[in-house]
Protein backbone atom coordinates (compact mmCIF):
# COMPACT_ATOMS: atom_id res chain seq x y z
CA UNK A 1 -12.74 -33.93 46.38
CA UNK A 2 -15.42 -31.87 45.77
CA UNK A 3 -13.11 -28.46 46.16
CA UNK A 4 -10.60 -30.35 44.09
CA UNK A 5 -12.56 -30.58 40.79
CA UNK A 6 -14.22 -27.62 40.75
CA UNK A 7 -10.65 -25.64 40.92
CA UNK A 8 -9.29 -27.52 38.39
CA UNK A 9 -12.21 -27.21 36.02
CA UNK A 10 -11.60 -23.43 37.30
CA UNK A 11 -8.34 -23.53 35.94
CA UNK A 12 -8.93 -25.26 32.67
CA UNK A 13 -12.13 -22.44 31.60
CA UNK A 14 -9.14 -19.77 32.70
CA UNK A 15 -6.65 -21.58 30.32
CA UNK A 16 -9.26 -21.86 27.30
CA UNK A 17 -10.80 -18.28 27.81
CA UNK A 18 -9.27 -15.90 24.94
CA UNK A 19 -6.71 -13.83 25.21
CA UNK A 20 -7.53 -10.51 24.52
CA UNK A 21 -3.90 -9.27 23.70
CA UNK A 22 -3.64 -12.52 21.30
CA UNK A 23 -2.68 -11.86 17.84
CA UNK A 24 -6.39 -13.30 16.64
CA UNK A 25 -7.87 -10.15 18.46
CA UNK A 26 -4.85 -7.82 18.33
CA UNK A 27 -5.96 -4.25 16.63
CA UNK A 28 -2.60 -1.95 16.50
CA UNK A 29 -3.01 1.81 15.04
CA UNK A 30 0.34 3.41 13.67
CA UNK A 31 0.49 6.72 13.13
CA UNK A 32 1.50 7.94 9.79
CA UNK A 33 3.28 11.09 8.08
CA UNK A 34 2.02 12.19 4.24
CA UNK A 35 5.21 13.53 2.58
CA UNK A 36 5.07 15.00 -0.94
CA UNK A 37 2.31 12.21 -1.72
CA UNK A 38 3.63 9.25 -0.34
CA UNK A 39 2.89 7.18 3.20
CA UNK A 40 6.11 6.95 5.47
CA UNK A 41 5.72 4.95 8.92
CA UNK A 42 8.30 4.10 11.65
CA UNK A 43 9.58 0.58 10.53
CA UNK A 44 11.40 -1.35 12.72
CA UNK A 45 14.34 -4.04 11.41
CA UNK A 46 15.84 -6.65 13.60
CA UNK A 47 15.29 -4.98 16.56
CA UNK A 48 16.37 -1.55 15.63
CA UNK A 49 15.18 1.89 14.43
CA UNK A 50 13.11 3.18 13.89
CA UNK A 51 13.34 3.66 10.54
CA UNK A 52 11.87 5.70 7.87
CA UNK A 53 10.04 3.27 5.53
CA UNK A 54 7.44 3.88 2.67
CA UNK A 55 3.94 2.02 3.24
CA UNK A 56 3.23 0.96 -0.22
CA UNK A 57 0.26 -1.21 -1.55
CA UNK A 58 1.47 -1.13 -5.34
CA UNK A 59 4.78 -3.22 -4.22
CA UNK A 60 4.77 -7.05 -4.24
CA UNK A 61 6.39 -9.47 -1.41
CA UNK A 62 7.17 -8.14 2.18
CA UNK A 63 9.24 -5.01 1.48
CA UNK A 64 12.13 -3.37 0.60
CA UNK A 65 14.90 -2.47 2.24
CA UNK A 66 17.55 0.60 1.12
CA UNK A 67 21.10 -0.79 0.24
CA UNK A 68 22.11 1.66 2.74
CA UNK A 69 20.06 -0.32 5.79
CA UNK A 70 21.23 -3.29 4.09
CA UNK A 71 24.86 -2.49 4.34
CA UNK A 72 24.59 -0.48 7.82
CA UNK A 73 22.42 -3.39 9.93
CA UNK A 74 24.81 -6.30 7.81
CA UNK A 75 21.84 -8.20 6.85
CA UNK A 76 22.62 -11.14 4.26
CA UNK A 77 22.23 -11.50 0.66
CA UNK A 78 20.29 -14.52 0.04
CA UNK A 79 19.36 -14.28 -3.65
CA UNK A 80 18.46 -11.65 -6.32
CA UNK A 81 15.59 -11.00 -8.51
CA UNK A 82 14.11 -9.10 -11.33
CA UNK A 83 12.43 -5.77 -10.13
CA UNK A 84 10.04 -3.93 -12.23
CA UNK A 85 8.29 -0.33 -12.42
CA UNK A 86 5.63 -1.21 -14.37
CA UNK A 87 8.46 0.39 -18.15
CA UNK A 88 11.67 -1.40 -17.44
CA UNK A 89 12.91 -4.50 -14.99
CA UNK A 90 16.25 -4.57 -13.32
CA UNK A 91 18.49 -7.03 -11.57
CA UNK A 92 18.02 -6.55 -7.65
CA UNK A 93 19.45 -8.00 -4.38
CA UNK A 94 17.67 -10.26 -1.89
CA UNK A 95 18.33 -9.60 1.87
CA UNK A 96 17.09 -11.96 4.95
CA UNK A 97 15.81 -9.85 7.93
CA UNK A 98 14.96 -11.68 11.06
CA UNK A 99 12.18 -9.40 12.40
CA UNK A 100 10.19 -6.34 10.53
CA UNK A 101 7.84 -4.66 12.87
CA UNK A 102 5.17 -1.48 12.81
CA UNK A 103 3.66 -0.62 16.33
CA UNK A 104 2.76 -4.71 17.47
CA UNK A 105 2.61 -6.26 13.80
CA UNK A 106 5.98 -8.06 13.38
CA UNK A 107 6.85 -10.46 10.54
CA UNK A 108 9.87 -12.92 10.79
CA UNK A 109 12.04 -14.55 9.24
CA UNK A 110 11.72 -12.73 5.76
CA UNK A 111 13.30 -11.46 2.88
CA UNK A 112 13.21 -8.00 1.57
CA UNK A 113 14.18 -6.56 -2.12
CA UNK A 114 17.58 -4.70 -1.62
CA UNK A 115 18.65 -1.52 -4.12
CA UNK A 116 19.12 2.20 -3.69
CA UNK A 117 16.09 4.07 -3.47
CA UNK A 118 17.07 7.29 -2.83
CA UNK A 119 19.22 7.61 -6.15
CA UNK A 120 17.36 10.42 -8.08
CA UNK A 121 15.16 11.85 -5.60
CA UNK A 122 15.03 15.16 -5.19
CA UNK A 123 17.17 17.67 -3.14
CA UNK A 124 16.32 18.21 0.67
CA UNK A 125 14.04 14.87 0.62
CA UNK A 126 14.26 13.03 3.40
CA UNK A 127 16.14 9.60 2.78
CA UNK A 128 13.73 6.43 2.39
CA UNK A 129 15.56 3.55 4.38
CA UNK A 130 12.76 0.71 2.74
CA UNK A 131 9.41 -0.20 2.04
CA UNK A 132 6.39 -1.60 3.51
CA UNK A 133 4.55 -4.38 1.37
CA UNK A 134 1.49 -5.90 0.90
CA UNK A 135 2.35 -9.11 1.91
CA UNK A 136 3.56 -7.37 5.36
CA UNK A 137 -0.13 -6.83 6.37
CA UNK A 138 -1.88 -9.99 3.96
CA UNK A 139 -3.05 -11.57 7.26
CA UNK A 140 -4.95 -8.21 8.27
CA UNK A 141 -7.60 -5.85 7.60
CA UNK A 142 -6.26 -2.50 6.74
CA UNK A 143 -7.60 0.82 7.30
CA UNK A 144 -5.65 3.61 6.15
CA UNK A 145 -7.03 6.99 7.16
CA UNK A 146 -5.39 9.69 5.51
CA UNK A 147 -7.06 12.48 6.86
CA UNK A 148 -6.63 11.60 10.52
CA UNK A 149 -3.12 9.95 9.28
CA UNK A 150 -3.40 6.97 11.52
CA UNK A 151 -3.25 3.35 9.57
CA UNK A 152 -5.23 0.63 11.65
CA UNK A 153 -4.51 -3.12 11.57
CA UNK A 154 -6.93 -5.58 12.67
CA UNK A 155 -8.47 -9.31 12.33
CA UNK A 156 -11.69 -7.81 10.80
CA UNK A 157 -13.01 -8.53 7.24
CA UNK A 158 -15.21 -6.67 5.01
CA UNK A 159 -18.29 -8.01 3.45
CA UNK A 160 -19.27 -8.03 -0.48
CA UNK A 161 -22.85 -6.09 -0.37
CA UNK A 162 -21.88 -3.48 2.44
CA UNK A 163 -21.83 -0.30 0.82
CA UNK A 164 -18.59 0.72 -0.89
CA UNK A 165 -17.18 -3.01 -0.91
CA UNK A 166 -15.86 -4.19 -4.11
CA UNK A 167 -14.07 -7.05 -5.21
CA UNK A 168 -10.12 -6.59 -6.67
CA UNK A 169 -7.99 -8.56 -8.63
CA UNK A 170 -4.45 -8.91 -8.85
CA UNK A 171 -2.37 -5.98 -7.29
CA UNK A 172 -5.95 -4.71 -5.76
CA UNK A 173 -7.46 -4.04 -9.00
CA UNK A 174 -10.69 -2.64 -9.20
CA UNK A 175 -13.21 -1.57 -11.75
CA UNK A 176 -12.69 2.21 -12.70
CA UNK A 177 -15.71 3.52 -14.78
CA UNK A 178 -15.74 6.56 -17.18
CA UNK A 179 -18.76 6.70 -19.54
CA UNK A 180 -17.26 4.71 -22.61
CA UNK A 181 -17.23 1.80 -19.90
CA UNK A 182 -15.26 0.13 -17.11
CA UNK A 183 -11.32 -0.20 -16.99
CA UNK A 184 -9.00 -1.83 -14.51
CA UNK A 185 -7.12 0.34 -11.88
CA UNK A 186 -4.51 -0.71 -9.65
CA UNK A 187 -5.37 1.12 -6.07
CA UNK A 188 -1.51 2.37 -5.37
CA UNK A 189 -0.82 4.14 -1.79
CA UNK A 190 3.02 4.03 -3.07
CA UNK A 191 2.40 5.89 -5.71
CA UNK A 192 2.07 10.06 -5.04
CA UNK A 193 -0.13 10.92 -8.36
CA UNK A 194 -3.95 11.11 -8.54
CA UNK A 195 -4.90 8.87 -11.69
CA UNK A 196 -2.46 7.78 -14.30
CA UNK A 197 -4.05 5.99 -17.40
CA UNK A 198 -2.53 4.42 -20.22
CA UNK A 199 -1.86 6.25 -22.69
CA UNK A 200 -4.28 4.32 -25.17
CA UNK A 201 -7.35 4.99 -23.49
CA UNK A 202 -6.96 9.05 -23.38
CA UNK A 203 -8.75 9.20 -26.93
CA UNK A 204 -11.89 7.56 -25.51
CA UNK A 205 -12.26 9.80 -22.72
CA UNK A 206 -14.13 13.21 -22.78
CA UNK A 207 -11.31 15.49 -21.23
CA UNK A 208 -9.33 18.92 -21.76
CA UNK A 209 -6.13 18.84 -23.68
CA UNK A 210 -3.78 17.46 -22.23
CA UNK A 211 -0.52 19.89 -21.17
CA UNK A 212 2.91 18.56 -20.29
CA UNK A 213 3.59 19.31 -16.43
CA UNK A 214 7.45 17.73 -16.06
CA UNK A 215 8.84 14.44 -15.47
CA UNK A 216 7.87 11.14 -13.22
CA UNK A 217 10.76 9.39 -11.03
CA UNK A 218 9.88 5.25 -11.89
CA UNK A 219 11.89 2.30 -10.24
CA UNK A 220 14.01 1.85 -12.93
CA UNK A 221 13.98 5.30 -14.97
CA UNK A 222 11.91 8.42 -15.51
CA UNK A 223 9.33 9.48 -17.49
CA UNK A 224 6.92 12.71 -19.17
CA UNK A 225 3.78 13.43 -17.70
CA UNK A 226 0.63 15.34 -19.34
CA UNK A 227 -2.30 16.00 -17.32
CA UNK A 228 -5.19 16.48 -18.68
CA UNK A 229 -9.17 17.38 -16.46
CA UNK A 230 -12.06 14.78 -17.03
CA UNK A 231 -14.95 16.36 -18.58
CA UNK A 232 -17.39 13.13 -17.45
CA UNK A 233 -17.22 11.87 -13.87
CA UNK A 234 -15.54 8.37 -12.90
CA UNK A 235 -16.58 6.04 -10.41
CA UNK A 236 -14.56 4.23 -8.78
CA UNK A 237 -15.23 1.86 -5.36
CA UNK A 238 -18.20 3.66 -4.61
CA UNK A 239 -16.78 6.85 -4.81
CA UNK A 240 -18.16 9.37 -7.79
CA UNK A 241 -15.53 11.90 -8.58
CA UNK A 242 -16.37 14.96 -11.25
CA UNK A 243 -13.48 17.06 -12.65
CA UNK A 244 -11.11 14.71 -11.95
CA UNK A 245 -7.27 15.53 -13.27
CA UNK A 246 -5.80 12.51 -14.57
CA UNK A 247 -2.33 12.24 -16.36
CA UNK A 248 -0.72 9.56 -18.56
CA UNK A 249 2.98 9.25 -18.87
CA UNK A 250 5.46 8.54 -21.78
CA UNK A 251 6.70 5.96 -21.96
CA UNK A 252 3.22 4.62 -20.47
CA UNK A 253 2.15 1.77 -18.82
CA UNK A 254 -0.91 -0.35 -19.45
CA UNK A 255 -2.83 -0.50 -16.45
CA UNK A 256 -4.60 2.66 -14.77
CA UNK A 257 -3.42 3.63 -11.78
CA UNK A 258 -4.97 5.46 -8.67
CA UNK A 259 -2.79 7.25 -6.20
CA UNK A 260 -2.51 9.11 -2.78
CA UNK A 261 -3.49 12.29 -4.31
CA UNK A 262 -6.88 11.11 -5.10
CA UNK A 263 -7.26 8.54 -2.15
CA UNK A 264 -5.76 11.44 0.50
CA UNK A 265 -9.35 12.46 1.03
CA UNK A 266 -10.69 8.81 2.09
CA UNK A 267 -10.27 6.12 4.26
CA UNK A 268 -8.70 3.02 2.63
CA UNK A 269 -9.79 -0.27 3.83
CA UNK A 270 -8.40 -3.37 2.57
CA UNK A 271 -9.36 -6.83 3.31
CA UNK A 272 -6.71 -9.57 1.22
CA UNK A 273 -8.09 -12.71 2.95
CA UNK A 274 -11.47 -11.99 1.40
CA UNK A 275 -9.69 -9.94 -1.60
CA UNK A 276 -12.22 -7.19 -1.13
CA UNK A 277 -11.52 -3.12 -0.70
CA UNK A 278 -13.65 -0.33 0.05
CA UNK A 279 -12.77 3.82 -0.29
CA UNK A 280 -14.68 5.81 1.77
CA UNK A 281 -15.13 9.29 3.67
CA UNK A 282 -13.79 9.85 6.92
CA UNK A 283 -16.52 8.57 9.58
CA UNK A 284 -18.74 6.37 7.26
């Protein structure tokens, strides 16, 4: 009887012992590739691809998927929605995909924003077939690496106090500090430009003239860029940048915006259960 017990109570500390390949320990690493400023990874939809699919912080919901994927894997228009750039909103389907995957993070049972986002890009750029969100990864900590390429998803958090650590606010906004004072910055890994301010808040800053350098592809339309080189350094997340080029765009928006050619230098860490973020070098 003796024997007995003491195999079942064997058996039960084997049953409650963790899992180590269970998704509350899981850590997956996905290579990425960095193509004219902007994150692609290998998405997977419904069982199939991979895919070419933007990684993109600055986009809301689970993703976006190309009306070319749409059409070509017959996935089902459930609804439609307004779909802004930030200038102009537009009118955009709703599709239902079953299962989204990168590496051994899957989502299912979702619903992706369907349009065509390849019209207007440039000749002999490789087609986009739809877009990684933030609400893809909301359940995980992030680390995006640029310099080794590699984007990391874990069950970690960061801690407000470490060094670096900040808190953000709604689209992972974070303080961004020039010497007339502190201004809110949307952290954008979708978007392929360094820093784009409003256009209102150039005459406060100390900075070169600006010079017009061509036009922006939006969502929705286009628009003219002028870059102009910070004569005062700008903190942002820790990080204390001097010389900085930042643009603004016309029409602009109202919210400044920082973008792969900036971050391309750091790791990106991003914690959205404990809405906290933290840019650093490589190997901090």
């Amino acid at each position: 009887m003796r024997g007995v017990t003491e195999v079942l109570m064997g058996i039960a500390l084997t049953a409650a012992a963790p899992n180590p390949g269970s998704p509350s320990e899981m850590t997956t690493s996905i290579p990425f590739e960095l193509d004219h400023g902007h994150i692609f990874v290998d998405a997977f939809v419904n069982g199939r691809g991979p895919f070419r699919f933007g990684f993109d912080t600055g986009a809301s919901g689970m993703g976006r998927a190309d009306r070319s994927l749409a059409a070509a894997l017959s996935l089902p228009k459930v609804d439609e929605t307004a779909n802004s750039d930030g200038a102009k909103t537009a009118t955009a389907d709703v599709v239902a995909v079953e299962s989204l995957r990168l590496g051994d993070l899957e989502q299912r049972n979702v619903q992706l924003i369907s349009r065509d986002y390849n019209a207007g890009r440039s000749p002999g750029l490789q087609p986009i077939m739809g877009i990684i969100a933030r609400d893809f990864f909301a359940d995980e900590l992030v680390t995006i690496d640029y310099p080794a390429r590699e984007i990391t998803f874990s069950r970690g958090q960061l801690k407000l106090g470490e060094a670096g650590v900040v808190a953000y606010g709604t689209s992972f906004t974070v303080p961004v500090c020039f010497a007339n004072g502190c201004h809110p910055g949307k952290i954008d890994t979708g978007s392929s430009r360094s820093f784009v301010v409003p256009k209102g808040l150039v005459p406060s800053l100390s900075a070169s003239e600006p010079a017009a350098i061509g036009q922006g592809l939006r969502t929705n339309g286009v628009a003219t860029l002028y870059e102009m080189t910070l004569n005062e350094p700008v903190h942002i997340a820790g990080i204390t940048a001097t010389h900085q080029k930042i643009l603004y765009a016309e029409p602009s928006g109202d919210t400044i915006v920082i973008g792969t050619e900036f971050l391309k230098d750091y790791v990106l860490t991003i914690d959205q259960q404990n809405r906290l973020l933290k840019i650093s070098m490589p190997g901090d």
